[in-house]
Protein backbone atom coordinates (compact mmCIF):
# COMPACT_ATOMS: atom_id res chain seq x y z
CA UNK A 1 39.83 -30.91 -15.85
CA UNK A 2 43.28 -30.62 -17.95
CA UNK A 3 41.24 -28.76 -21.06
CA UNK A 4 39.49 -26.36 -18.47
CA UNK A 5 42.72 -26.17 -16.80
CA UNK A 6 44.10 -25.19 -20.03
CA UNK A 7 41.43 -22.71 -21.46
CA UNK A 8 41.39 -21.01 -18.13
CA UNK A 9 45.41 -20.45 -18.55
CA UNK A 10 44.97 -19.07 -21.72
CA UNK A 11 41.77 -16.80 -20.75
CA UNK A 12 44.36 -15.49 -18.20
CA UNK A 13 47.19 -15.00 -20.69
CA UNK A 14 44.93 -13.01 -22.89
CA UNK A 15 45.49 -9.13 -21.39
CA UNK A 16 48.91 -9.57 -21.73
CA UNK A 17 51.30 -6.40 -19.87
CA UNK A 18 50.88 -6.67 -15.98
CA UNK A 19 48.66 -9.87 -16.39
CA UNK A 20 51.57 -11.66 -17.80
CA UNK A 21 52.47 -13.38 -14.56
CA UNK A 22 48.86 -14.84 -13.83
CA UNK A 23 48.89 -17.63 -15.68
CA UNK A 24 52.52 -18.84 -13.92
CA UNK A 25 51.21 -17.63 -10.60
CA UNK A 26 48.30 -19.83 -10.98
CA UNK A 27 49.99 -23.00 -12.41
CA UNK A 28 52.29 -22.55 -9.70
CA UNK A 29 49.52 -23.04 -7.29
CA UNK A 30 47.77 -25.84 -9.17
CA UNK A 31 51.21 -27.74 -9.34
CA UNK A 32 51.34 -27.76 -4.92
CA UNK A 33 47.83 -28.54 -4.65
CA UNK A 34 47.45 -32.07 -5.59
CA UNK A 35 49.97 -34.99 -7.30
CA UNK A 36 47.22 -34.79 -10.69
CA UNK A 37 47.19 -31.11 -10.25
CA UNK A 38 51.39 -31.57 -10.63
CA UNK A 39 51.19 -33.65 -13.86
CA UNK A 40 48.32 -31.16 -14.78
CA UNK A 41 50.47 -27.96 -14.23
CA UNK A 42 53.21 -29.22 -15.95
CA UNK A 43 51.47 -30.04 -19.28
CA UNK A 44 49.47 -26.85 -19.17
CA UNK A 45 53.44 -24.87 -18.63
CA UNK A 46 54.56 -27.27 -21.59
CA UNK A 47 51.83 -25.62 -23.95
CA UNK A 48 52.09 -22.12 -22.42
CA UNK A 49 56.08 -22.14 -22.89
CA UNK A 50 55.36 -23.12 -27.03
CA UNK A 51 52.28 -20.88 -27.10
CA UNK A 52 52.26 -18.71 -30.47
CA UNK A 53 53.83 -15.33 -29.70
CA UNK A 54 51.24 -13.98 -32.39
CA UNK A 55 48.47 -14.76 -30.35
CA UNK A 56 50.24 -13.46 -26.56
CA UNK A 57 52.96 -11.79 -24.92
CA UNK A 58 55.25 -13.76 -23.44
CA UNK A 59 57.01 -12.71 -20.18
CA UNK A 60 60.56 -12.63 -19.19
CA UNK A 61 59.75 -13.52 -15.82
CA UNK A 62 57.57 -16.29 -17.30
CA UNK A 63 60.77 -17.91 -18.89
CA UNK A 64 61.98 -18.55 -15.38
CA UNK A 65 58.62 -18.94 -13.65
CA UNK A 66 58.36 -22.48 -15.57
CA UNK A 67 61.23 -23.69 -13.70
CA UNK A 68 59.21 -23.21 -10.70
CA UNK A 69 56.28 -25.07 -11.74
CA UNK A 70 58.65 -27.98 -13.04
CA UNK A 71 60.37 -27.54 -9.87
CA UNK A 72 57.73 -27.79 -7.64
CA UNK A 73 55.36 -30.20 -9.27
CA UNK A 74 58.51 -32.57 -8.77
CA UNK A 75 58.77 -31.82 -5.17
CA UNK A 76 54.95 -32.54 -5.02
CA UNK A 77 54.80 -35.68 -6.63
CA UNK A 78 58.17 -36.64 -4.49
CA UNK A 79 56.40 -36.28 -1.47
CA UNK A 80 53.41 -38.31 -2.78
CA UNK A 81 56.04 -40.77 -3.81
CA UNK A 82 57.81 -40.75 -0.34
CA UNK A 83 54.35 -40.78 1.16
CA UNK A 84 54.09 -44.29 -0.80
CA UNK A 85 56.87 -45.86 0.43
CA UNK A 86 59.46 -44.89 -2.46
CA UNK A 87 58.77 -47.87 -4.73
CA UNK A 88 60.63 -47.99 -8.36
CA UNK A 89 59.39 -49.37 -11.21
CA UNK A 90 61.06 -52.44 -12.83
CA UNK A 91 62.21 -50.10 -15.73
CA UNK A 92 63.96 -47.81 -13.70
CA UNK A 93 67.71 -49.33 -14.08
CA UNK A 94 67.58 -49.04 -17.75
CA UNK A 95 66.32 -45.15 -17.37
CA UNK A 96 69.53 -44.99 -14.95
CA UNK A 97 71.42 -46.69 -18.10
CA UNK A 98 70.20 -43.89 -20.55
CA UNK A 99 70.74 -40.69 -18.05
CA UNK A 100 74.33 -41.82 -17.68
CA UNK A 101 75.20 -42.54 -21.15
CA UNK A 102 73.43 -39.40 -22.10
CA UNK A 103 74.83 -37.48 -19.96
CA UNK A 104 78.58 -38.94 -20.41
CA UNK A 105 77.57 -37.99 -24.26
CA UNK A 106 76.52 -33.78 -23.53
CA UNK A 107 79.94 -34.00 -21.71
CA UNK A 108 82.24 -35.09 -23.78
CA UNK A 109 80.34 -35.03 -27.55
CA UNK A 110 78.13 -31.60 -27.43
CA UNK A 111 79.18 -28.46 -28.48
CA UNK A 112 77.14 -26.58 -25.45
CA UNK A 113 77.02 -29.64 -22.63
CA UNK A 114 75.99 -27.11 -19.99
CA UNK A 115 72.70 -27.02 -22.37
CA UNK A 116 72.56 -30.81 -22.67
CA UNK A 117 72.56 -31.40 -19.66
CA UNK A 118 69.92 -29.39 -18.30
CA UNK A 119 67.70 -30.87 -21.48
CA UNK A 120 68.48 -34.31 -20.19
CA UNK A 121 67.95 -32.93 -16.57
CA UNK A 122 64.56 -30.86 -17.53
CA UNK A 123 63.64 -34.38 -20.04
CA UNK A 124 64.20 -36.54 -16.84
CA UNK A 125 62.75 -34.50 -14.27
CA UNK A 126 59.63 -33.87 -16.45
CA UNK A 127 59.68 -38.19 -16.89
CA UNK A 128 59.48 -38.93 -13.56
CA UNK A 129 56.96 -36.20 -12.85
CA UNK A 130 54.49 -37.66 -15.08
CA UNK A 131 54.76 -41.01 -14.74
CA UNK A 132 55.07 -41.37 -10.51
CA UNK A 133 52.07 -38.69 -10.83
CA UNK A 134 49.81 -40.67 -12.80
CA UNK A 135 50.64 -43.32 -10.95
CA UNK A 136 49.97 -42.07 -7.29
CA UNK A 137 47.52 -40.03 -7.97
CA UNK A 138 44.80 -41.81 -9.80
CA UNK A 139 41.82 -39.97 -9.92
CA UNK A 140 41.97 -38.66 -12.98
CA UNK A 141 41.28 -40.76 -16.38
CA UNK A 142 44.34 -39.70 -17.96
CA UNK A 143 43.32 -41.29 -21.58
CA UNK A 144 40.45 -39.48 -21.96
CA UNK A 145 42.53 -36.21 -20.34
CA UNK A 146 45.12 -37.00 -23.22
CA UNK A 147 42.73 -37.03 -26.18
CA UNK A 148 40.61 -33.81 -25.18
CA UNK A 149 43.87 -32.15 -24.88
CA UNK A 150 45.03 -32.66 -28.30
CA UNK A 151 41.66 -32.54 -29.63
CA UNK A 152 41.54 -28.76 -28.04
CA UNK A 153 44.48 -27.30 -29.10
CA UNK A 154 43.51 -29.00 -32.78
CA UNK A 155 40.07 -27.50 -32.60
CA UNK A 156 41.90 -24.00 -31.37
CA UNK A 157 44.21 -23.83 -33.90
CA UNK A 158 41.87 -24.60 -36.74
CA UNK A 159 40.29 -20.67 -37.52
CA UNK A 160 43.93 -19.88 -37.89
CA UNK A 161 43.99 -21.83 -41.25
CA UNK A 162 43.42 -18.63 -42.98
CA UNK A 163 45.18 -16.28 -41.23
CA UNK A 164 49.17 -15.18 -41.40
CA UNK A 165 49.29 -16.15 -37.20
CA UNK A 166 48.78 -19.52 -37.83
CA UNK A 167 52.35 -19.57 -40.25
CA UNK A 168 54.14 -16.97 -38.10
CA UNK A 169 57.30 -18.82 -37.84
CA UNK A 170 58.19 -19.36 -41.44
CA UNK A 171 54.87 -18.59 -43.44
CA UNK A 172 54.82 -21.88 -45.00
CA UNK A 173 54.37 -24.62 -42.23
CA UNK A 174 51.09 -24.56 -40.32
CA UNK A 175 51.76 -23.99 -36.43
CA UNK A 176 48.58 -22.98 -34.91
CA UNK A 177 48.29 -22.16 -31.56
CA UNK A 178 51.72 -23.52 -30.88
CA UNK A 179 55.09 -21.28 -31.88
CA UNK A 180 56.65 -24.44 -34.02
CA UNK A 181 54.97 -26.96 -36.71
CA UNK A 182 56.99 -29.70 -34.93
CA UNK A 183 55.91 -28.80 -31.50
CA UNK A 184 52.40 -28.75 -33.01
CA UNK A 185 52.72 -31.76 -34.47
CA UNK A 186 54.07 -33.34 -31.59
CA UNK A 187 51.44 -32.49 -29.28
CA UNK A 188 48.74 -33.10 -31.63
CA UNK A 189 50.05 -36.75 -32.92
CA UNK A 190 50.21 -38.44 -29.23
CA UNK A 191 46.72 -37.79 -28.46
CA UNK A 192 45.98 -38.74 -32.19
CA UNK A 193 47.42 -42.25 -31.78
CA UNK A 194 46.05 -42.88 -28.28
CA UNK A 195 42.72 -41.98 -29.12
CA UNK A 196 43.29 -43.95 -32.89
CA UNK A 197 45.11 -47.52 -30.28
């Protein structure tokens, strides 16, 4: 479901102009429809905010429109949680430990700690999102989920080997379908290892 999730997203994002919107619009009704469908939505915003700009348009309003999905696949997954009788895992002081010291850190150490902090609220936010959805909702087999992803956006980025799109950021560093090599790279190396462990 997460690579036909994901193809579908792009299929919408393809006409560009007025059709911008579609693919948010829909991810924001995939997030509220189901505590997978959260943890789905969110990974399928996550490649549609770092999609290449070479291959679509990307929307103002869909710069804001991601907050929404990460918004509301949170409050989805919160209810499931609530739902479940609000029970935190045994690692959850230690996250407490690292928000706080992180956060004490954007404050007083970063040059921009308005930024930092909403990087260490969107990295937390999107944390607990993931994790409490995979764990309440369960009817997905995330592994599998994990490799096809990777193993899609690697088999869609390959024709641009040859072409100037797939080095649009510094025409050197192979970035695909993705606007970055390291965000590439990134999402291409996690489902890499779990599929290699």
């Amino acid at each position: 479901p997460l690579v036909w999730l994901m193809l579908g997203v792009f299929a919408l994002s393809l006409p560009g102009g007025e059709w911008a919107l579609a693919p948010w619009i829909f991810l924001i009704l995939w997030a509220v429809s189901g505590t997978d469908q959260a943890v789905e939505a969110l990974l399928v915003a996550l490649v549609l905010n770092l999609v290449n700009p070479g291959l679509f348009d990307k929307s103002e309003a869909g710069l804001w429109l991601r907050w929404l999905v990460l918004g509301l696949a949170s409050l989805r997954v919160g209810y499931a949680w609530y739902r479940n009788g609000f029970r935190r895992p045994s690692w959850f002081r230690y996250f407490l430990l690292f928000v706080i010291y992180t956060g004490l850190m954007a404050v007083f150490v970063s040059r921009l700690p308005t930024v930092s902090l909403f990087k260490l609220l969107t990295y937390c936010v999107g944390s607990m999102v993931v994790y409490f959805g995979v764990q309440l909702g369960g009817r997905r087999d995330w592994g599998l989920n994990v490799i096809a992803f990777g193993a899609v956006l690697a088999l869609l980025s390959l024709p641009l080997l040859r072409t100037s799109v797939g080095y649009l950021l510094n025409g050197t560093q192979f970035q695909g379908v993705l606007a970055h090599p390291q965000a590439y790279g990134v999402l291409v190396s996690v489902p890499l290892g779990y599929a290699i462990a």
